[in-house]
Every structure is written in structure tokens, then in C-alpha cells.
Protein backbone atom coordinates (compact mmCIF):
# COMPACT_ATOMS: atom_id res chain seq x y z
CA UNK A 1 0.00 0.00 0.00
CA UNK A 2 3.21 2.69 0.51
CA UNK A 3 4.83 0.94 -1.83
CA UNK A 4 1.93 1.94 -4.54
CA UNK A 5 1.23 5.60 -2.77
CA UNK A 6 5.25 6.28 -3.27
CA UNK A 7 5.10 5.35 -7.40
CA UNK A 8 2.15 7.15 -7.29
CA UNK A 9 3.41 10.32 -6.02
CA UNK A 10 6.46 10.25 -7.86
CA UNK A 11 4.48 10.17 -11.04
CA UNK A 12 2.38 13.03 -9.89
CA UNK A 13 5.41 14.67 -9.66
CA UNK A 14 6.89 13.57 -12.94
CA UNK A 15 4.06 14.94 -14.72
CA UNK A 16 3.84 18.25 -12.99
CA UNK A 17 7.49 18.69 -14.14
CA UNK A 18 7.27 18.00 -17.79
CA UNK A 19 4.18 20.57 -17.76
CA UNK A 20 6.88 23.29 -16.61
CA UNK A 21 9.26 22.52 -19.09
CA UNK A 22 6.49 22.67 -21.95
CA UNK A 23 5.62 25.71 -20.38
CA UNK A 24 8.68 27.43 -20.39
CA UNK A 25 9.63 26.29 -24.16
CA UNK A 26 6.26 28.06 -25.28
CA UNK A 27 7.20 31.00 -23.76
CA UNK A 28 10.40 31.50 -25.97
CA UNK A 29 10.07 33.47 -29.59
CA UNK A 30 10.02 31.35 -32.27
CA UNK A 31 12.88 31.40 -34.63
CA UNK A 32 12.71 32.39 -38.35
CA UNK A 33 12.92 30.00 -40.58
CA UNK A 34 15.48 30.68 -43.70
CA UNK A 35 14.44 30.76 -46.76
CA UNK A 36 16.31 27.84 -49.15
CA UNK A 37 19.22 29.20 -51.04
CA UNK A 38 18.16 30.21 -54.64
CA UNK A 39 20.53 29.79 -57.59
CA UNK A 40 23.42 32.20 -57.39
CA UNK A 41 23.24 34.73 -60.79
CA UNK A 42 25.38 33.45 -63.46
CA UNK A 43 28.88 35.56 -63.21
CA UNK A 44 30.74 36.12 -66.41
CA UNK A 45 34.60 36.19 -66.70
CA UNK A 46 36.26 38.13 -69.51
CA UNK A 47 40.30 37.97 -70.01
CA UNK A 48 42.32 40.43 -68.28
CA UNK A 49 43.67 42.87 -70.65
CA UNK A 50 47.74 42.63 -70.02
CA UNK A 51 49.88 46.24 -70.61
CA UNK A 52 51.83 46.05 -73.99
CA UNK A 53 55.38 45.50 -73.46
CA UNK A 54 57.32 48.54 -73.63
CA UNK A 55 61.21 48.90 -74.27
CA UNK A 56 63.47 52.26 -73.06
CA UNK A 57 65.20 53.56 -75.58
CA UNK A 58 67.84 56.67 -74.88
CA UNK A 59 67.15 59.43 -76.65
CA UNK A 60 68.37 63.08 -77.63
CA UNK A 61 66.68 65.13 -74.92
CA UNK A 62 67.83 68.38 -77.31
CA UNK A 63 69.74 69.09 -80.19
CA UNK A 64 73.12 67.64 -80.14
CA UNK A 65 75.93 69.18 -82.20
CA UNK A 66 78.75 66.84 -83.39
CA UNK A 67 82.30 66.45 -81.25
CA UNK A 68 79.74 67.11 -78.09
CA UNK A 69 80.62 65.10 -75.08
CA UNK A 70 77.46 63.93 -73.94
CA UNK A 71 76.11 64.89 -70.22
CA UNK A 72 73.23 63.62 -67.80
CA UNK A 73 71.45 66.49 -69.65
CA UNK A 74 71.52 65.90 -73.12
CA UNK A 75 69.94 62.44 -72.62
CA UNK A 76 66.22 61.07 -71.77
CA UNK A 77 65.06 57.47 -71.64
CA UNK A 78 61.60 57.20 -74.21
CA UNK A 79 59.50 54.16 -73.63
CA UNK A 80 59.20 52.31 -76.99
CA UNK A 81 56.59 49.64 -78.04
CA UNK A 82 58.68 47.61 -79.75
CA UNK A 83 62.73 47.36 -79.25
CA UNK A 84 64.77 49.73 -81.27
CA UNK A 85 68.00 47.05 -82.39
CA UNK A 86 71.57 48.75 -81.30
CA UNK A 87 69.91 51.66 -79.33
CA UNK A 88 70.56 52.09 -75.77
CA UNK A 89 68.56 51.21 -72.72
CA UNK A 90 70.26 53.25 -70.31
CA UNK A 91 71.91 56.85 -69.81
CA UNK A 92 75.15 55.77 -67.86
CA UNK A 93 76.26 53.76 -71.06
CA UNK A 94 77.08 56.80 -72.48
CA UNK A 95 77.73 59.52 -70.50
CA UNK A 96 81.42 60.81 -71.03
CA UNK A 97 81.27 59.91 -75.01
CA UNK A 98 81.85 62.27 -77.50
CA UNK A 99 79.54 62.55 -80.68
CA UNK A 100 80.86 61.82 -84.53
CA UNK A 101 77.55 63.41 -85.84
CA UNK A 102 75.14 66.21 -85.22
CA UNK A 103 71.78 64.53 -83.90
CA UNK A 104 68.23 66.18 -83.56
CA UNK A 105 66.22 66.10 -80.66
CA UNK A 106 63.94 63.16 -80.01
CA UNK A 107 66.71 60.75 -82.13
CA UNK A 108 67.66 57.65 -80.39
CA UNK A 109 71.65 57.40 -80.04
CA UNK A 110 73.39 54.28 -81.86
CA UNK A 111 76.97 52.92 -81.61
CA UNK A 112 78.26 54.62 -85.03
CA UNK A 113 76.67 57.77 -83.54
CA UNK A 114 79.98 57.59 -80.95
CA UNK A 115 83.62 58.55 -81.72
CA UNK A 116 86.13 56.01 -81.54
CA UNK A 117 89.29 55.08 -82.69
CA UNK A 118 92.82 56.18 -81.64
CA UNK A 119 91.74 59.79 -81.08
CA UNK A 120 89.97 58.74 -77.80
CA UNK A 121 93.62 56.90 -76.43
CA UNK A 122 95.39 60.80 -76.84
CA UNK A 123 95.49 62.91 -73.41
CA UNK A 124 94.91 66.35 -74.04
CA UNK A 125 97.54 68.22 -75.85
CA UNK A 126 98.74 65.36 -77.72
CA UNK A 127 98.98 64.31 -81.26
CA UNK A 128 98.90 61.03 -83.25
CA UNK A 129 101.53 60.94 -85.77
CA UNK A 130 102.43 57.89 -87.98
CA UNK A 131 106.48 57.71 -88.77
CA UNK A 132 107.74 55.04 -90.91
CA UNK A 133 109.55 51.65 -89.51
CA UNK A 134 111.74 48.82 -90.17
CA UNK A 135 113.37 46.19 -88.14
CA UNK A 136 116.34 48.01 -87.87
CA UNK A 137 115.28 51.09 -86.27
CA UNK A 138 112.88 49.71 -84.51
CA UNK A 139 114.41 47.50 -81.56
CA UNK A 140 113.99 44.47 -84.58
CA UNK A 141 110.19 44.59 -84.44
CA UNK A 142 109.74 44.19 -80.61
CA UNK A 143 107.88 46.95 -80.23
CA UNK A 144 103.94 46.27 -79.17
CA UNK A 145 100.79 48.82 -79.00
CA UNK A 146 101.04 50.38 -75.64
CA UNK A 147 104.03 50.12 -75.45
CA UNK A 148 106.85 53.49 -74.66
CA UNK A 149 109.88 54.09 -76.67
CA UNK A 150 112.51 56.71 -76.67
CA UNK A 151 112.61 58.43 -80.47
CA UNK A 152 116.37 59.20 -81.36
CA UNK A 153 117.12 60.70 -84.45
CA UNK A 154 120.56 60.89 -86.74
CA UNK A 155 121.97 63.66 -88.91
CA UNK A 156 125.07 62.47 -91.26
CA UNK A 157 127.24 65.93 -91.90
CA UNK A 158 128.54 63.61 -94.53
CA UNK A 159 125.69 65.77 -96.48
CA UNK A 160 125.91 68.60 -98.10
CA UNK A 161 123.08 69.72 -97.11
CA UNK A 162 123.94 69.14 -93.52
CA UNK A 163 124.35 72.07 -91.85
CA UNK A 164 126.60 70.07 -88.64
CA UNK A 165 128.53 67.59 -88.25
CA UNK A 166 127.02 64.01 -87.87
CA UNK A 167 125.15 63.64 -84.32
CA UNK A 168 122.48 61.73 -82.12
CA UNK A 169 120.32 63.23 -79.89
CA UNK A 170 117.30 62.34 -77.81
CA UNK A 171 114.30 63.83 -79.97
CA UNK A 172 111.19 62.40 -77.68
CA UNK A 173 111.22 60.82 -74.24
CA UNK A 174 108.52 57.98 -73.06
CA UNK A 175 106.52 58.18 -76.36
CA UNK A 176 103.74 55.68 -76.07
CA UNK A 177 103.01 53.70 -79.30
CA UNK A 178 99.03 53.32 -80.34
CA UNK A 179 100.26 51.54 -83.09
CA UNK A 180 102.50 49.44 -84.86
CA UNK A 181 101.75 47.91 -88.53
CA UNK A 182 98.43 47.03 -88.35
CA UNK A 183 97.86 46.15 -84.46
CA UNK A 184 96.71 48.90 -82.05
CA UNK A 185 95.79 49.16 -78.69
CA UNK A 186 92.62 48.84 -79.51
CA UNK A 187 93.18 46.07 -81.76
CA UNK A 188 96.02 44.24 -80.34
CA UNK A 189 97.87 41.51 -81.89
CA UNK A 190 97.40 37.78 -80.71
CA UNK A 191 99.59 36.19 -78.53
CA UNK A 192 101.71 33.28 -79.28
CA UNK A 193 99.02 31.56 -76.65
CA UNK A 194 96.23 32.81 -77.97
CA UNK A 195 97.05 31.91 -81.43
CA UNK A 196 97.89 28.46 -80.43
CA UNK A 197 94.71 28.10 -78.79
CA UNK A 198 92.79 29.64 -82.01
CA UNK A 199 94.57 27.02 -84.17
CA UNK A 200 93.44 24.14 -82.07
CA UNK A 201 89.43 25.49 -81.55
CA UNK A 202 90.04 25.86 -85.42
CA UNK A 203 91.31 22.40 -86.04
CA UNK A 204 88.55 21.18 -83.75
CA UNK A 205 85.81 22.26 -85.60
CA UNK A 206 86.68 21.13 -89.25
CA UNK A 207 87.74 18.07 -87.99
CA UNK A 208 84.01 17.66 -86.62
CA UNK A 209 82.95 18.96 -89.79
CA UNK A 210 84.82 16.44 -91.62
CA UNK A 211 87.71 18.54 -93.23
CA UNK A 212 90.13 17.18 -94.49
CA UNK A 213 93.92 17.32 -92.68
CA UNK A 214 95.05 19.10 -95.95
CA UNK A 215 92.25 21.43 -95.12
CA UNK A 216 93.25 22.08 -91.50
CA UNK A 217 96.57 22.69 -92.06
CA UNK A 218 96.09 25.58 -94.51
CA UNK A 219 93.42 27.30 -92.55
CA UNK A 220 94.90 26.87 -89.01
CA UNK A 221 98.10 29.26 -90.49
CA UNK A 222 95.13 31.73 -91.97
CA UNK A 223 95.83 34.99 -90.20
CA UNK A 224 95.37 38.40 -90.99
CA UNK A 225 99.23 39.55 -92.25
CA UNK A 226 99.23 43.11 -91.11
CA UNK A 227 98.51 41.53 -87.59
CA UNK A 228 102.37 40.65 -87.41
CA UNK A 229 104.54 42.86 -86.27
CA UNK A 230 107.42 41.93 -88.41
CA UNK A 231 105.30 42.93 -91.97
CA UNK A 232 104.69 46.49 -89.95
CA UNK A 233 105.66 49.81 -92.11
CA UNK A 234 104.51 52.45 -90.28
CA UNK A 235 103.99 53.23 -86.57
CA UNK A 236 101.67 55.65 -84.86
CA UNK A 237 102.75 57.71 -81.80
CA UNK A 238 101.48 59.85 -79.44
CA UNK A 239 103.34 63.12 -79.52
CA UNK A 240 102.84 66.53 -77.51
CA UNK A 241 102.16 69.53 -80.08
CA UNK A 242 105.24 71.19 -78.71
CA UNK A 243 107.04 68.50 -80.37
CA UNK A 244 105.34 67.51 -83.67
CA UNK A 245 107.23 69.72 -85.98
CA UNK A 246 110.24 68.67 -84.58
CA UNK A 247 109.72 65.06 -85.00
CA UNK A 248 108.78 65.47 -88.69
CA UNK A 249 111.77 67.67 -90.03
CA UNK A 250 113.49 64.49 -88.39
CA UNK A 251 112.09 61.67 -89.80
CA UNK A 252 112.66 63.84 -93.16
CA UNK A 253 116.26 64.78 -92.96
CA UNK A 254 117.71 62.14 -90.46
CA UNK A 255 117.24 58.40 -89.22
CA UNK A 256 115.12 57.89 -86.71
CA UNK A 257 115.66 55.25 -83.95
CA UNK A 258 113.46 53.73 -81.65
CA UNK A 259 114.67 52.41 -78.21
CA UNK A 260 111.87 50.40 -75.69
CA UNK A 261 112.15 51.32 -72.04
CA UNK A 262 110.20 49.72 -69.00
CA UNK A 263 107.14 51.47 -68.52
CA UNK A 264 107.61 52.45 -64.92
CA UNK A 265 110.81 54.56 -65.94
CA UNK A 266 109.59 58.18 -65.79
CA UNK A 267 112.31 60.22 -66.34
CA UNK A 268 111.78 62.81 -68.39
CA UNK A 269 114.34 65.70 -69.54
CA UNK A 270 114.41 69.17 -67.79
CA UNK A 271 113.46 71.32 -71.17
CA UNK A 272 114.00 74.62 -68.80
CA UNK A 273 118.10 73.79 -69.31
CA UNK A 274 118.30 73.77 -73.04
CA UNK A 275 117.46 77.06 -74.88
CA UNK A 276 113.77 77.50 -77.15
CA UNK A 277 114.22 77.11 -80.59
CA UNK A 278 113.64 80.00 -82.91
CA UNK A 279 110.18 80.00 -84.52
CA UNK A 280 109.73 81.02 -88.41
CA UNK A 281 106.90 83.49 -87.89
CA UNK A 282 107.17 85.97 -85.54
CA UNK A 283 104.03 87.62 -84.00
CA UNK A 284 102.87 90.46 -85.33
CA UNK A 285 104.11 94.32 -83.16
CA UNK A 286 102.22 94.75 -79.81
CA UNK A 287 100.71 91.05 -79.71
CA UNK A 288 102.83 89.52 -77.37
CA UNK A 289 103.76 90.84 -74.03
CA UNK A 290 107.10 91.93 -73.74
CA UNK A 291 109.32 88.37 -72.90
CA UNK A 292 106.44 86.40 -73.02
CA UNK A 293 107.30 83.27 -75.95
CA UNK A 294 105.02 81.74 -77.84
CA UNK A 295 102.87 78.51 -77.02
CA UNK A 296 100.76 75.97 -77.20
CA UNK A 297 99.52 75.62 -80.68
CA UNK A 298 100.28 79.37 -81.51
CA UNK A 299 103.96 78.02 -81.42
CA UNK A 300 102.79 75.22 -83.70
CA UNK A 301 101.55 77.37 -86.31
CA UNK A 302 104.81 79.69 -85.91
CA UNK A 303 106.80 76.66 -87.11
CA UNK A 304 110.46 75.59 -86.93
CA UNK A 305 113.42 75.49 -89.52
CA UNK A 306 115.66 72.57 -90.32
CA UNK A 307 118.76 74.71 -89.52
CA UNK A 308 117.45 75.34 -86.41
CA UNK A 309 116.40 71.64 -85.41
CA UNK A 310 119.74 70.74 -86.11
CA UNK A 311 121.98 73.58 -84.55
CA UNK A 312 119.80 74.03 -81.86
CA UNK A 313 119.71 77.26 -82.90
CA UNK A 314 123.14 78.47 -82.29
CA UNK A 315 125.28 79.18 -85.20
CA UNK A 316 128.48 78.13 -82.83
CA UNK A 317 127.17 74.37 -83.44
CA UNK A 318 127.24 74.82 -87.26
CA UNK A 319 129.78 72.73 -89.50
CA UNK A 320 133.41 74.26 -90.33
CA UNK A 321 133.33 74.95 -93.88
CA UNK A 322 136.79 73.32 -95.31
CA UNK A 323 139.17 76.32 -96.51
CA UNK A 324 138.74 76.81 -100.16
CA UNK A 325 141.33 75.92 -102.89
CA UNK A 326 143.78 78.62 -104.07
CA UNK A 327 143.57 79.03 -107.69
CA UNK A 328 146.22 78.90 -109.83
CA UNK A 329 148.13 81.89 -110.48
CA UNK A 330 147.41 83.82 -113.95
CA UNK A 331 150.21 84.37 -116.18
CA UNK A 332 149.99 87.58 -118.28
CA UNK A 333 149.27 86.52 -122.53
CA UNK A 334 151.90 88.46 -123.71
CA UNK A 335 154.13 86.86 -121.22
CA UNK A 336 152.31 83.66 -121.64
CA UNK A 337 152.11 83.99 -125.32
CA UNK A 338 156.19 84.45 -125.66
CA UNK A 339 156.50 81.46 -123.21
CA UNK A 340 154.25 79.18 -125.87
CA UNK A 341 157.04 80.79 -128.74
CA UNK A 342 159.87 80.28 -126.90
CA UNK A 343 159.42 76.55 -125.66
CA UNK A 344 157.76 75.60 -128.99
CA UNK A 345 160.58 74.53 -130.64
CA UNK A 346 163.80 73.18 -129.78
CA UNK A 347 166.43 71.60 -131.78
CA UNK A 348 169.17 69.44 -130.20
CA UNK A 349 172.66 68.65 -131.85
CA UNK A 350 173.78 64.96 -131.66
CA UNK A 351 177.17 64.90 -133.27
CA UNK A 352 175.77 65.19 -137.17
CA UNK A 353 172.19 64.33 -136.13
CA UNK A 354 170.00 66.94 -135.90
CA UNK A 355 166.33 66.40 -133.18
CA UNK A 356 163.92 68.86 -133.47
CA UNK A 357 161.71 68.27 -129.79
CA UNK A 358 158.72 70.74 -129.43
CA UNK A 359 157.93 71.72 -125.26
């Protein structure tokens, strides 16, 4: 009887608890219910347009005259759309060149547009001059581009036209040579290295293409001739202005000589003890300043005798002239005339023999 009054009550109780709780879940707001998803809109995707490709190009930024060295400011980088071929991309490649050409503005610069050459390996003040060689003058054809040479030069007073006696003399001291035959120092010849290893990428080659060793052999000697220094004629040196005139009455009426020295010998000879050489024209009254000489190129252009070259300019250093011959003392006719009469005819007595000799 407790036993059934017990499951009784906790049924009672059971029930009166699940009321609350569907009490208090009525009491809460009802939650939305989301709609379904509908079908996303159709999105389109068109290419993506790339930029072009562009290309710098340096350009004139004004007119440029020809012999200009070019500046930061005479140059401008121009986007191109398509590559200009042997133009420039960048400024810095060619700042510190000099132009051959007069270029407008807006016109893109170009290697041939550039000086080059052996003018750009002269210092200021100096002069390229070609003199003529041979092996004997020339330290037997030792001499290389770049390389510095003392020029000596010969008179023989053997000449008549020698105004001294026979002499050598220093004429230029540390002369560097640009050139010699057909090698320069921008073009310098092979070595006996690098011609070796020419011959044998050569020889490789043909023999992959199947040449013959006939073949090889005549084109692993091919060289350019004018490379050698041996087959050289002429030789280009670089020569202060001072000295150019001096150096061609030389080579023209002496034997020049050249002798290689070490390039760290410097020496160089004091010109302040030796005395200026006369010039042939003489500036005009009132143009010069009272003991002021001549210089630069204005000396150049006042130019310099022979005579002068080879005295140094002192008549004390000239040749003694050899006494002249006395000529023969002149008999007078008449005398001369009875002298002729007299020693005509002479007649010597033998005994009976008569000899008629005639003086």
C-alpha cells in the first residue's frame, strides 16, 4: 500500500514537471525559418587585358651638335613599343662619349653615332703621328701597342746639305706607341698563346665537320698579315704639339731610332736647361707681351726650320766649312804667249844628227 502511494506520487510529480518545461519552451520566440538558397546569378569572366610591353630607348633630350661630349642632360630614356635594335637602354652607357655626328632632338643614339678610334687613347695636348719603320730602327720589331719608346734621331754631316757635323740626340722621351703595322691598342695583336689556342678550336671544328687534314693545315696558319709585327711599315705615336714639328723635319732629314724602355721609368728631360728654338713666324708688333714666348699651338703654327732643329739654334754648333782651294796663279798673254814661242821649238845637236823636240 506505501509501496503503490510512493510510485504514485512520484508520477504526480513527474508529470507536474514536464508541464513546466512545456511551459517554459512556449514561452520563448520562435525562430525564423530561412528561406532555401536560390541559384546564385550566373557571373561572367572576360580575359584580363595585359599592358603592352614597352622597351626604353635613350634618346636626344635636345639638339646635339657633333664632337659634343654627352652629359646627364643631353639624354632622356623614351618608352618604346617595340625594341629599337643597337639603341641604348640606359643613360650611364654613355655619359662621357663624345659625338661623330650632329643629332636632332627626339633621335635615339646608336653605336656609329659615338667617336672612336685612336683619337679617344690621346690625353689632351697630344697628337697622333704615324712615322715610318723597319726592323732596324725599330728595336727588330719588338715593339707592341702600348708600349713606350725613346725616339732618337741621326743627322750624317757627310751631307751637303747638312748644316753640322754628324750627331744623335734624344728627340722624344717615353713616347707611347698606339700603333705598330696594323695592331693597335685597340686592336692588339694575338699572342703566341692565344694563337695556339685559335689554331686548335680551329682544327677542332673542321675536324668535326669532316675537313680534311690538308684542309686544316692551310686554314689553321690563316691569319690576318698586317697583324704581325714583323710585316709592320709604319707606326703611330702619341706626340705633344710642342714636339710635332720637330719630330717630322726628323724623320725627313735624319734616321730615326726607336729604343723600348720599361714602362715604370719616368724620367723625363728638364726642357728649362736647353734654350727654345727659334720660330719662323714671328708675332705680329704689340701682340705679345714683352718676354712672353710663344705657345701651345700658336707656337705650332709659328713653325720651326731645319737649320734650327739641327743647330739648336746656335750658329756656334754649325759645321766648319773646309778652306777653299787657291787658284792657280794667272800668267799675263803676252808673257804667256812668248813662253808658248819660246818653248815651242827646240832643236838638239847629236854629233851630225839633228832632233827637233817641241815643249
Amino acid at each position: 500500500m506505501n509501496l503503490t502511494k510512493i510510485i504514485a506520487g512520484l508520477l504526480v510529480a513527474l508529470a507536474i514537471g514536464l508541464a513546466i518545461l512545456a511551459w517554459m519552451l512556449g514561452r520563448q520566440p520562435q525562430r525564423p525559418v530561412a528561406p532555401p538558397p536560390s541559384a546564385a546569378p550566373a557571373i561572367t569572366l572576360t580575359p584580363r587585358q595585359e599592358p603592352a610591353p614597352t622597351h626604353d630607348v635613350v634618346v636626344a633630350a635636345q639638339p646635339i651638335g657633333a664632337g659634343h661630349r654627352l652629359a646627364a642632360e643631353d639624354l632622356k630614356v623614351v618608352p618604346m613599343g617595340a625594341a629599337v635594335p643597337g639603341s641604348f637602354g640606359k643613360v650611364d652607357a654613355l655619359l662621357g662619349h663624345t659625338t661623330a655626328l650632329a643629332l636632332p632632338a627626339g633621335a635615339p643614339l646608336f653605336e656609329q653615332h659615338l667617336l672612336n678610334g685612336l683619337a679617344l687613347q690621346l690625353e689632351p695636348g697630344q697628337r697622333a703621328v704615324s712615322i715610318a719603320v723597319n726592323e732596324g730602327m725599330a728595336a727588330g720589331h719588338r715593339v707592341r701597342p702600348g708600349d713606350f719608346v725613346d725616339v732618337f734621331f741621326t743627322l750624317d754631316g757627310k751631307k751637303d746639305d747638312t748644316p753640322v757635323d754628324t750627331q744623335t740626340r734624344l728627340l722624344l722621351a717615353r713616347s707611347r706607341v698606339l700603333a705598330y703595322g696594323g695592331a693597335s691598342v685597340e686592336n692588339p695583336p694575338l699572342t703566341d698563346a692565344q694563337r695556339q689556342q685559335q689554331q686548335e678550336e680551329q682544327a677542332r671544328q673542321e675536324s668535326s665537320a669532316g675537313l680534311g687534314s690538308g684542309n686544316r693545315r692551310a686554314n689553321a696558319t690563316r691569319e690576318d698579315p698586317a697583324q704581325r709585327p714583323e710585316n709592320a711599315k709604319t707606326a703611330v705615336l702619341a706626340v705633344p704639339l710642342d714636339d710635332v714639328e720637330r719630330l717630322a723635319l726628323a724623320e725627313k732629314y735624319g734616321q730615326l731610332t726607336l729604343a723600348l724602355r720599361h714602362p715604370d721609368d719616368l724620367a723625363q728631360p728638364d726642357p728649362a736647361l736647353f734654350a727654345a728654338l727659334p720660330a719662323v713666324l714671328q708675332p705680329a708688333a704689340g701682340r705679345l707681351a714683352k718676354g712672353e714666348a710663344l705657345q701651345g699651338i700658336d707656337r705650332s703654327v709659328a713653325g720651326l726650320r731645319f737649320d734650327d732643329l739641327a743647330t739648336g739654334g746656335d750658329d756656334k754648333n754649325r759645321k766648319r766649312a773646309a778652306p777653299p782651294l787657291l787658284p792657280a796663279p794667272k800668267v799675263p798673254q803676252p808673257l804667256q804667249a812668248a813662253q808658248q814661242r819660246r818653248l815651242q821649238d827646240v832643236e838638239i845637236h847629236h854629233g851630225a844628227n839633228v832632233q827637233m823636240v817641241r815643249y
